[in-house]
Protein backbone atom coordinates (compact mmCIF):
# COMPACT_ATOMS: atom_id res chain seq x y z
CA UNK A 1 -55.39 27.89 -103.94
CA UNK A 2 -52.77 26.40 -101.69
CA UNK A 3 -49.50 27.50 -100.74
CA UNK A 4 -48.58 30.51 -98.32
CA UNK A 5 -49.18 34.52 -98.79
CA UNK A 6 -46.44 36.66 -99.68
CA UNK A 7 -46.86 38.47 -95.68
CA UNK A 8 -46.54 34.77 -94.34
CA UNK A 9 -43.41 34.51 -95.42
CA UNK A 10 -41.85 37.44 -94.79
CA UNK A 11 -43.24 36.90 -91.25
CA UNK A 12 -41.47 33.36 -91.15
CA UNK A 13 -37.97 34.81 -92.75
CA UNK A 14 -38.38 37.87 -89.65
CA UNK A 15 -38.87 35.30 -87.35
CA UNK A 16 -35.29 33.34 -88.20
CA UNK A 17 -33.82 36.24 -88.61
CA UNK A 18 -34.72 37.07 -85.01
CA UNK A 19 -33.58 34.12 -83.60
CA UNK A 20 -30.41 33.80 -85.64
CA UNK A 21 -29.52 37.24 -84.47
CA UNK A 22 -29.66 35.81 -80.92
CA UNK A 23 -28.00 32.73 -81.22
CA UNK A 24 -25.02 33.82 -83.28
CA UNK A 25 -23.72 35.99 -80.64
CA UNK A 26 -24.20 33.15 -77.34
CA UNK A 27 -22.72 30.64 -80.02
CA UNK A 28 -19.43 32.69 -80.32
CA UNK A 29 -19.68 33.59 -76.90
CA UNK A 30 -19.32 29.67 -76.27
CA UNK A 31 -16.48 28.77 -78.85
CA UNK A 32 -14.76 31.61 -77.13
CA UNK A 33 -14.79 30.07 -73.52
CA UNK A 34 -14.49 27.09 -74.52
CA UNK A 35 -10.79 28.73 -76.48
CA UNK A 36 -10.04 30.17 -73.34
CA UNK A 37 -10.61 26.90 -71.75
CA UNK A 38 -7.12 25.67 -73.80
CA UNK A 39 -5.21 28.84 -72.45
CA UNK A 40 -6.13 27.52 -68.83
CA UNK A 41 -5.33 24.36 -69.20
CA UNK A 42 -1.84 24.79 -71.17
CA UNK A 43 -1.22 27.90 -69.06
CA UNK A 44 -1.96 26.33 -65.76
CA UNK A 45 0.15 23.00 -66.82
CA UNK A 46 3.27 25.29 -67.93
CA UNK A 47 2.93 26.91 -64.39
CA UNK A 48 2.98 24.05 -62.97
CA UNK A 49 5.89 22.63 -64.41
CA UNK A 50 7.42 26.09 -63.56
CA UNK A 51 6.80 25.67 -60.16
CA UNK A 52 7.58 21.79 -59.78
CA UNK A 53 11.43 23.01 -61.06
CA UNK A 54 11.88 25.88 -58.69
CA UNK A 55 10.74 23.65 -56.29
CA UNK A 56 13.98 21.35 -56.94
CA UNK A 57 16.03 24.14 -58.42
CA UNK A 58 15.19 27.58 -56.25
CA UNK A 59 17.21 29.50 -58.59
CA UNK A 60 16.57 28.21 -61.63
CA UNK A 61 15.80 30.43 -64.82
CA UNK A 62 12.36 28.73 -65.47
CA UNK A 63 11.53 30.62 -68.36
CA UNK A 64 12.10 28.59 -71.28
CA UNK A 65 10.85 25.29 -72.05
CA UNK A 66 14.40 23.52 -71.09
CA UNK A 67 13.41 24.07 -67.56
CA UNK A 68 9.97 22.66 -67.64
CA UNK A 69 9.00 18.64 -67.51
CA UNK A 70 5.89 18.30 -70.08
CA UNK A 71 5.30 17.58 -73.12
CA UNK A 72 2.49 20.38 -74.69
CA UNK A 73 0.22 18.89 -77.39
CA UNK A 74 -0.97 20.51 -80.36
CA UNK A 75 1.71 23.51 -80.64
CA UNK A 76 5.14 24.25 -81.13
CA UNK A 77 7.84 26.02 -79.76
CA UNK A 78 9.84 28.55 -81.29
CA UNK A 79 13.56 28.11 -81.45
CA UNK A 80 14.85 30.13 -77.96
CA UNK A 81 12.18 27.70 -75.94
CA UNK A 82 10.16 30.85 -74.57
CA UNK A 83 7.35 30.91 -76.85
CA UNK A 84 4.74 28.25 -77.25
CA UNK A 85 2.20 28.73 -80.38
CA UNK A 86 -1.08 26.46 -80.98
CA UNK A 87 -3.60 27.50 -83.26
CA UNK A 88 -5.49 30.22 -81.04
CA UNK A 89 -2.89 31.51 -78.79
CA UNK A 90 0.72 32.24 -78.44
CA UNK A 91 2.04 31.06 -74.88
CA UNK A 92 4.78 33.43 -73.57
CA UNK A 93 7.67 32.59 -70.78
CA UNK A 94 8.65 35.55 -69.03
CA UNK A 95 9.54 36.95 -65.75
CA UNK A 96 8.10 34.33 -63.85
CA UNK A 97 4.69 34.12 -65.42
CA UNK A 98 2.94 32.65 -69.02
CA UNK A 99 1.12 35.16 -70.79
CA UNK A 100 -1.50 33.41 -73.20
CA UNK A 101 -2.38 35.80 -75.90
CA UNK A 102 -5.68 35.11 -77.73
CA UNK A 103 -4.41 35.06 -81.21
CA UNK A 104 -7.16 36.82 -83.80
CA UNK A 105 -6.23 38.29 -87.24
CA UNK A 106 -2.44 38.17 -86.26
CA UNK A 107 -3.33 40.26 -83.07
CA UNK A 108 -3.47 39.65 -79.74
CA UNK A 109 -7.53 39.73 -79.02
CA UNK A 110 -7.06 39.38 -75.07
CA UNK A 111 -3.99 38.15 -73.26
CA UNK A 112 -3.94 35.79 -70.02
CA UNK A 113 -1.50 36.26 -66.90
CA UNK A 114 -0.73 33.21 -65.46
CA UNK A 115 2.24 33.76 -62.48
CA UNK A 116 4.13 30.80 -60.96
CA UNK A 117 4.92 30.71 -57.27
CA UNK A 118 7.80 33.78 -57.30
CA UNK A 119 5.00 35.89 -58.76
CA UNK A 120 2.46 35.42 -56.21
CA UNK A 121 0.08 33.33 -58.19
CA UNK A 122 -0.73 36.23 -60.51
CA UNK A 123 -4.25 35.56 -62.73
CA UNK A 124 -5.19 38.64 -64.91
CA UNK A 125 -6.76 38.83 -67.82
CA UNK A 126 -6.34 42.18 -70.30
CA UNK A 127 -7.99 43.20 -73.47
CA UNK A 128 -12.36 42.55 -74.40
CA UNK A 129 -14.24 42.95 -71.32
CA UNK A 130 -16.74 40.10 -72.69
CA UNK A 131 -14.39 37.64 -72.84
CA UNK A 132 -12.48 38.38 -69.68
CA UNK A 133 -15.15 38.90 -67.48
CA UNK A 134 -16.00 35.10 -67.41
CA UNK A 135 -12.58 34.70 -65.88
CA UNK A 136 -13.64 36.46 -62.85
CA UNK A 137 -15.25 33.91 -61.12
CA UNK A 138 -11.90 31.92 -61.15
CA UNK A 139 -9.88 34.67 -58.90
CA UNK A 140 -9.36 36.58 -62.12
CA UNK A 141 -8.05 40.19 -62.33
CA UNK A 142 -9.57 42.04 -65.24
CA UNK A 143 -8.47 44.95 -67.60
CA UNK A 144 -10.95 46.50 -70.24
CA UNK A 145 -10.21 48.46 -72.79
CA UNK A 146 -11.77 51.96 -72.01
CA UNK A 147 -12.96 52.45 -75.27
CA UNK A 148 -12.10 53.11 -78.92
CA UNK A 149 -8.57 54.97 -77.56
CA UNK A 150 -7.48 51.12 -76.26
CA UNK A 151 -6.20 52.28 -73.08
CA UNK A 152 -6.45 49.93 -70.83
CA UNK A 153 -9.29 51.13 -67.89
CA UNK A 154 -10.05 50.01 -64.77
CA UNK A 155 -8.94 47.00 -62.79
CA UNK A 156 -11.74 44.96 -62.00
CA UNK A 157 -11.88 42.29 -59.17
CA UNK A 158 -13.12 38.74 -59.50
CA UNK A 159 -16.35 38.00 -58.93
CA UNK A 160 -18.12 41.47 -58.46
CA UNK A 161 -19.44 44.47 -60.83
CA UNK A 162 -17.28 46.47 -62.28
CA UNK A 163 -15.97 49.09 -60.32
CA UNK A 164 -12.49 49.88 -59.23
CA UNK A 165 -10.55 48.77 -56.78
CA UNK A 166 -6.98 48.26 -54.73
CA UNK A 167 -4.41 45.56 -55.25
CA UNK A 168 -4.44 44.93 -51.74
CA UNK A 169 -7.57 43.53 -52.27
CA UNK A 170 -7.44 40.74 -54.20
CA UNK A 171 -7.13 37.55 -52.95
CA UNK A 172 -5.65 34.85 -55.49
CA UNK A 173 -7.62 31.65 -56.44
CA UNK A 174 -6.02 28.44 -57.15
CA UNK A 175 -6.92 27.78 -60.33
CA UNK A 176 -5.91 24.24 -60.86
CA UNK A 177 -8.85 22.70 -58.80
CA UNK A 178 -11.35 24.22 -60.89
CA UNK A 179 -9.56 23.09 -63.99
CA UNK A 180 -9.79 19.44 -63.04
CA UNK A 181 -13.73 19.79 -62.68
């Protein structure tokens, strides 16, 4: 007889089913950095611009897109000029900072502070600890959820465990050189 036993199968089928239930998880994990990867770069390029016109204009109301000098591919802007939409988040002008919220299921999944020069080069990220604790290492402020209430918990600073900690303790990062690597 040739051919494989019934238990040799089912041993085979465990065995992907094992492995698939590890790499599903690191796979998303991936797509989603590499998402938030987009929110950095579009974020950090409308801060820029933000920045480039205060620099010429100190007053200047930089918060809508009539202000700033680029053009943004692969989105649109909505008819006031302080909202930018692409496919995976919705890019917000206000009070001297971009918030990038991580669009999922018509909610916002995690949301991205990006501040320009009059907001002391503000980086924060709020919303699923997972996502935002790979931000960290790039002078990122972090809130998690605390749980199922979705209060937001403690503040987290870049780079360490999580534990809480003062304001007055963070140190900003300047993001844009780590962008360009």
């Amino acid at each position: 007889m040739k051919g494989f036993t019934l238990i040799e199968m089912l041993v085979v089928v465990l065995i992907i089913g094992i492995l698939a239930g590890i790499a599903v998880p690191q796979y998303q994990k991936a797509v989603e950095r590499s998402r938030m990867t987009e929110a950095l770069t579009i974020g950090q390029s409308i801060v820029d611009a933000q920045n480039r016109s205060l620099d010429a204009f100190p007053n200047a109301d930089v918060n809508n897109r009539d202000a700033l000098d680029i053009a943004l591919p692969g989105g649109t802007w909505n008819a006031d000029g302080t909202v930018y939409t692409t496919a995976f988040f919705t890019y917000t002008l206000r009070d001297n900072m971009v918030e990038a919220c991580r669009l999922r299921n018509h909610t916002c999944f995690y949301t991205l502070q990006l501040g320009n020069a009059n907001h002391g080069d503000l980086r924060n990220c709020q919303g699923n600890e997972s996502f935002c604790a790979n931000l960290r290492e790039y002078g990122f402020w972090v809130e998690v959820n605390s749980g199922s209430t979705g209060d937001l918990g403690d503040r987290i600073k870049p780079g360490v465990d999580l534990k809480p900690i003062n304001q007055g303790d963070f140190k900003p990062v300047d993001l844009s050189e780590r962008i360009r690597k």
